[in-house]
N, C-alpha and C. Protein backbone atom coordinates (compact mmCIF):
# COMPACT_ATOMS: atom_id res chain seq x y z
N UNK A 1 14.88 26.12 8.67
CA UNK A 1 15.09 24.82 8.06
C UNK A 1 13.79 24.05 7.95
N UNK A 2 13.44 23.32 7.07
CA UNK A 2 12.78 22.69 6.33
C UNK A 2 12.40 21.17 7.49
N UNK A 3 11.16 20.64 7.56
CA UNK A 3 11.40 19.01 7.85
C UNK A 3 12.39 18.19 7.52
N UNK A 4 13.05 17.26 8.04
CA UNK A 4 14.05 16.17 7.75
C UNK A 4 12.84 15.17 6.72
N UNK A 5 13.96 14.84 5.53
CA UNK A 5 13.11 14.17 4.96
C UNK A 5 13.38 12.84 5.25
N UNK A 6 12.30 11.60 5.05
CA UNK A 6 12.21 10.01 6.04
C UNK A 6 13.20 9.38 4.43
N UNK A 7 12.73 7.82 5.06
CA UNK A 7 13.68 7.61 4.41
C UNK A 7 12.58 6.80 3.16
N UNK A 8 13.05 6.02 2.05
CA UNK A 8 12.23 5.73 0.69
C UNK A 8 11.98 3.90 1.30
N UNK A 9 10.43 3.66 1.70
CA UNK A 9 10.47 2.36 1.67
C UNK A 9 9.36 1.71 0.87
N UNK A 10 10.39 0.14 0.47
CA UNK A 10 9.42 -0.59 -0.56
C UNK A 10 9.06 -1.54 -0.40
N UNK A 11 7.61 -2.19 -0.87
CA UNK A 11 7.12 -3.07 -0.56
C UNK A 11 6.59 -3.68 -1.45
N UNK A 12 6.99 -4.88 -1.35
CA UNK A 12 5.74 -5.77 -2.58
C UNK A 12 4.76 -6.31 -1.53
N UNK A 13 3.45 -5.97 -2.13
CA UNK A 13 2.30 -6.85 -1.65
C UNK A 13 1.50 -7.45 -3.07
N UNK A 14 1.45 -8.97 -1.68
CA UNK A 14 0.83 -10.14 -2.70
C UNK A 14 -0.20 -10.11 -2.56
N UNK A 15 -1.57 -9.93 -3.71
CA UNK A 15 -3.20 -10.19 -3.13
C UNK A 15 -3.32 -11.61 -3.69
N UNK A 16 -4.33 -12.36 -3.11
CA UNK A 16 -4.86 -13.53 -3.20
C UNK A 16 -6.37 -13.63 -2.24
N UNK A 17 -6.79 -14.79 -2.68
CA UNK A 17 -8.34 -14.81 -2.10
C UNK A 17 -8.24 -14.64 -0.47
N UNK A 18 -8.82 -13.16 -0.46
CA UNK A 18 -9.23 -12.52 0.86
C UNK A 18 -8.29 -12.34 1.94
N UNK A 19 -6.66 -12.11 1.50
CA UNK A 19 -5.82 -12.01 1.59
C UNK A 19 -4.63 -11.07 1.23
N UNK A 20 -3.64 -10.14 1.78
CA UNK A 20 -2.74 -9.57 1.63
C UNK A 20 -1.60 -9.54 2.09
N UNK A 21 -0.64 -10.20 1.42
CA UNK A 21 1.23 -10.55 2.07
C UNK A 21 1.97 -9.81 1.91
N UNK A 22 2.81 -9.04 2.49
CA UNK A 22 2.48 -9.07 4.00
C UNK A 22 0.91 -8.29 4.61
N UNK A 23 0.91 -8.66 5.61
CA UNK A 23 -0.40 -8.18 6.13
C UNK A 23 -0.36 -6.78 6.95
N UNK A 24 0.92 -6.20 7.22
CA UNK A 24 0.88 -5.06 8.18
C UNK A 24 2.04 -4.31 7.53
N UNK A 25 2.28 -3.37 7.49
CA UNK A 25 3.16 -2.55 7.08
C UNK A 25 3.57 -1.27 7.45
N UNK A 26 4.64 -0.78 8.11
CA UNK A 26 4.60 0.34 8.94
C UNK A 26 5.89 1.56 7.94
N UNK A 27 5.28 2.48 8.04
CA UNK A 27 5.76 3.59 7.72
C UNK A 27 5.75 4.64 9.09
N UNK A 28 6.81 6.00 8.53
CA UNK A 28 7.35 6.90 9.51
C UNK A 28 7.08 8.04 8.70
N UNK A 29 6.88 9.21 9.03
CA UNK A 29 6.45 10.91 8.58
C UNK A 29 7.33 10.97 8.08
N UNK A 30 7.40 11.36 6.96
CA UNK A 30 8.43 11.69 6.10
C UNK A 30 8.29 10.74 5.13
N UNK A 31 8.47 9.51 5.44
CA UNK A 31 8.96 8.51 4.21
C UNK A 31 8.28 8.69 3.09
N UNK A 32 8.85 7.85 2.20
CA UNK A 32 8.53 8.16 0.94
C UNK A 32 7.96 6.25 0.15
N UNK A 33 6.78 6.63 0.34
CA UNK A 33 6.57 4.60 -0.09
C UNK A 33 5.79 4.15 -1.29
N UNK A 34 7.25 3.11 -1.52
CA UNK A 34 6.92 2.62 -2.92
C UNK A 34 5.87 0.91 -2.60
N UNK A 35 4.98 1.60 -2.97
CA UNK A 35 4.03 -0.29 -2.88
C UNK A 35 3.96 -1.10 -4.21
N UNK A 36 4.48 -1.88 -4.69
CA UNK A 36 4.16 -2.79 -5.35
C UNK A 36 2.84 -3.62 -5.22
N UNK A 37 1.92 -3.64 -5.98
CA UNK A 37 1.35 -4.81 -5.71
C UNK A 37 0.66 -5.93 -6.74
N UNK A 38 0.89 -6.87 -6.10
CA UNK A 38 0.88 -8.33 -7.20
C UNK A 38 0.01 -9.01 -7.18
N UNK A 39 -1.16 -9.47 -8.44
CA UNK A 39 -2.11 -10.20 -8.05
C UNK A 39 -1.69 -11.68 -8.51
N UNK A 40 -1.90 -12.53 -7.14
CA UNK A 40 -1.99 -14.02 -7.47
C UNK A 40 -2.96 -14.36 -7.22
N UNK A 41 -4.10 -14.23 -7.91
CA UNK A 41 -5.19 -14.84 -8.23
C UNK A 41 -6.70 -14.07 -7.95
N UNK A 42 -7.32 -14.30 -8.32
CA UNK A 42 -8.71 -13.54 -8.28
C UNK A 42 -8.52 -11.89 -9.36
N UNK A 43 -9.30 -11.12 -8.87
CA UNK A 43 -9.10 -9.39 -9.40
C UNK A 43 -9.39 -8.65 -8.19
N UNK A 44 -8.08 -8.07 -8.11
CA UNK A 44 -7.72 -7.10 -7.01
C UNK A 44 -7.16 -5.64 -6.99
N UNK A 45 -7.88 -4.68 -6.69
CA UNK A 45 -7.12 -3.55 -7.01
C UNK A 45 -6.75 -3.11 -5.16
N UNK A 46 -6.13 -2.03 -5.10
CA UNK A 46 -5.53 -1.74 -4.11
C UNK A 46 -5.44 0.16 -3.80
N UNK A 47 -6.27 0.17 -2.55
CA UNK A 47 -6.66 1.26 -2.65
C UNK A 47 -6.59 2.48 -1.15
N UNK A 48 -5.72 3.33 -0.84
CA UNK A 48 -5.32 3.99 0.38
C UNK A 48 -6.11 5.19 0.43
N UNK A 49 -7.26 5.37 0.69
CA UNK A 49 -8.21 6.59 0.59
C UNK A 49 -7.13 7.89 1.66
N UNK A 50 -6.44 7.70 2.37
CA UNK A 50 -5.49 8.70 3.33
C UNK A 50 -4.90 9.11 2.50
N UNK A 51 -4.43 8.33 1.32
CA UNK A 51 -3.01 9.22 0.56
C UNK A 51 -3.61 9.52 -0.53
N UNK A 52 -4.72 9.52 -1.01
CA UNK A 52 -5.45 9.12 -2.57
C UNK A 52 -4.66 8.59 -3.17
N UNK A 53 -4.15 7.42 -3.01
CA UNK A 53 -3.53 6.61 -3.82
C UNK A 53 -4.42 5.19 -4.58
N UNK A 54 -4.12 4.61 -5.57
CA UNK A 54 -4.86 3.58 -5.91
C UNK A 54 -4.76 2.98 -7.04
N UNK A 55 -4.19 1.69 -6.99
CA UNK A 55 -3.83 0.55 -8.41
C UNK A 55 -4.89 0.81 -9.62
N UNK A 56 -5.45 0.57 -10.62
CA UNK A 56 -5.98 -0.29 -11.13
C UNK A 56 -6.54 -1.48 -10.90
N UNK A 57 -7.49 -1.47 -11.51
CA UNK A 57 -8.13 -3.52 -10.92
C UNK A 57 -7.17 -4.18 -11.57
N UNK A 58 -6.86 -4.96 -10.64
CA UNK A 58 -5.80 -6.14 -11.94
C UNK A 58 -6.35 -6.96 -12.00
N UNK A 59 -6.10 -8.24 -12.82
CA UNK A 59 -6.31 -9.56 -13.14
C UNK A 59 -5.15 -10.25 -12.74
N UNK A 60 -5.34 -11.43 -12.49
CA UNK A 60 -4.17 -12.59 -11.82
C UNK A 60 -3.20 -12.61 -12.92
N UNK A 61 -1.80 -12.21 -12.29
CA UNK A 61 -0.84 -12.12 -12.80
C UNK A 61 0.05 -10.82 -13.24
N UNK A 62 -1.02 -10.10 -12.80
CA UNK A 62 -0.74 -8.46 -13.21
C UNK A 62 0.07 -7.95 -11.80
N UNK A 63 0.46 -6.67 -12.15
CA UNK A 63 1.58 -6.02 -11.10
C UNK A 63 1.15 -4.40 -11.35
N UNK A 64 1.18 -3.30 -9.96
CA UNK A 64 1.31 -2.71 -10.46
C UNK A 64 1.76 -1.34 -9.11
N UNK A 65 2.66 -0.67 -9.69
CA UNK A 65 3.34 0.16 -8.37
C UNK A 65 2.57 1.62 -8.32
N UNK A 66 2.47 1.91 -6.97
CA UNK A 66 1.63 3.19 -6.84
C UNK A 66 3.24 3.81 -5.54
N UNK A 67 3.40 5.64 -5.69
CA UNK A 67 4.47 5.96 -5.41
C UNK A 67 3.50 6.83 -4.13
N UNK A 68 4.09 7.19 -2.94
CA UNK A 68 3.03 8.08 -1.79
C UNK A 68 4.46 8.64 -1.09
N UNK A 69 4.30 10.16 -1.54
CA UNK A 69 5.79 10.86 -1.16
C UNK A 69 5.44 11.65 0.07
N UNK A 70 6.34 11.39 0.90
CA UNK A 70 6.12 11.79 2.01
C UNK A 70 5.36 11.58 3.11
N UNK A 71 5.07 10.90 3.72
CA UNK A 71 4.19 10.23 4.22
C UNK A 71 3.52 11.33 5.59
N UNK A 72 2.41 12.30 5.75
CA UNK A 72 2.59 12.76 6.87
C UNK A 72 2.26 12.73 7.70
N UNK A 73 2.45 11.26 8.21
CA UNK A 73 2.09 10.89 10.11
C UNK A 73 2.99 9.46 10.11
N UNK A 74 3.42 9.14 11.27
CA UNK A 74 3.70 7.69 12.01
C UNK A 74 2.30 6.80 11.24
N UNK A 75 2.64 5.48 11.21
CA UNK A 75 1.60 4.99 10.82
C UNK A 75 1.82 3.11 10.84
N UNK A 76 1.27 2.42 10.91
CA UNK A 76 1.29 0.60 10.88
C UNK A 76 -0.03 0.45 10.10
N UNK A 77 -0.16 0.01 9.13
CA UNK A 77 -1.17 0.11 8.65
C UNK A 77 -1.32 -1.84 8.20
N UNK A 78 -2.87 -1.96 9.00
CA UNK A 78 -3.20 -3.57 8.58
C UNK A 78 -3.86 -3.63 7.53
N UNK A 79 -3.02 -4.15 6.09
CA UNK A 79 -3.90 -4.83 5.29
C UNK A 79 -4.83 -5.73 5.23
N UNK A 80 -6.41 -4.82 4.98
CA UNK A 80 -7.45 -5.42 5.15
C UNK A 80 -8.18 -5.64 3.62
N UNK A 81 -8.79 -7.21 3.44
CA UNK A 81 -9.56 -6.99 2.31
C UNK A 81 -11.05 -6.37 2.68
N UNK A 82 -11.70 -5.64 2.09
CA UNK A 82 -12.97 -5.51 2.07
C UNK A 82 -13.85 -5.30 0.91
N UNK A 83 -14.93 -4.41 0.75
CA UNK A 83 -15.45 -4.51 -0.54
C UNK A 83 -14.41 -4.17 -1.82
N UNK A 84 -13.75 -2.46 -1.18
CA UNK A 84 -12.62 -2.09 -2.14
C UNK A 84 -11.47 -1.08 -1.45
N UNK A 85 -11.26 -1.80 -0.55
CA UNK A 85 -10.50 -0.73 0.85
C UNK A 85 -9.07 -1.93 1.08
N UNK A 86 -8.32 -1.27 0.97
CA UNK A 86 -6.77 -1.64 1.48
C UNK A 86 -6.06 -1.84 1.99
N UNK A 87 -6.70 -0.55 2.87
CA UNK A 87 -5.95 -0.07 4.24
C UNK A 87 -6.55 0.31 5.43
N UNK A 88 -6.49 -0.18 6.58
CA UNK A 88 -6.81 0.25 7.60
C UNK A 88 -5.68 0.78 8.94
N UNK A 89 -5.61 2.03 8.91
CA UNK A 89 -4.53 2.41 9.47
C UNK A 89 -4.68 2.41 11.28
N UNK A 90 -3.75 2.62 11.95
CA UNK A 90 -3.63 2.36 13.57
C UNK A 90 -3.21 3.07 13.87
């Protein structure tokens, strides 16, 4: 038999100046995660070098969903702004 597969979780994150809402976000091995993310204000792209995942730059007002199937480790990951980094995982 195969791994149990996790379960599908979603999230909207809000960027704003030097800022990300929510700020922490925890996933489980297996899951399957849908991130939304929304720019209110400035240009923000959004970027998980662990999963190679990664938005587009947006402009304020823009939206845009990135899909990361399967997730394979435990994980809480603090949204951090930096030059062009997203994620800092724990």
């Amino acid at each position: 038999m195969g791994e149990a597969e996790g379960e599908v979780k979603e999230f909207t994150v809000e960027a704003s100046s030097f800022k990300f809402n929510p700020a922490t976000i925890t996933v489980n091995k297996g899951d399957t995660v849908k991130i939304t993310l929304t720019n209110k204000g400035g240009f923000h792209d959004f970027i998980i070098d662990e999963f190679n995942a990664k938005t587009k730059q947006l402009q304020a007002g823009q939206s845009e969903t990135m899909l990361i199937k399967q997730v394979r480790l435990n994980t809480t990951a603090q949204l951090v702004t930096t030059a062009s980094r997203a994620w800092s995982a724990s």
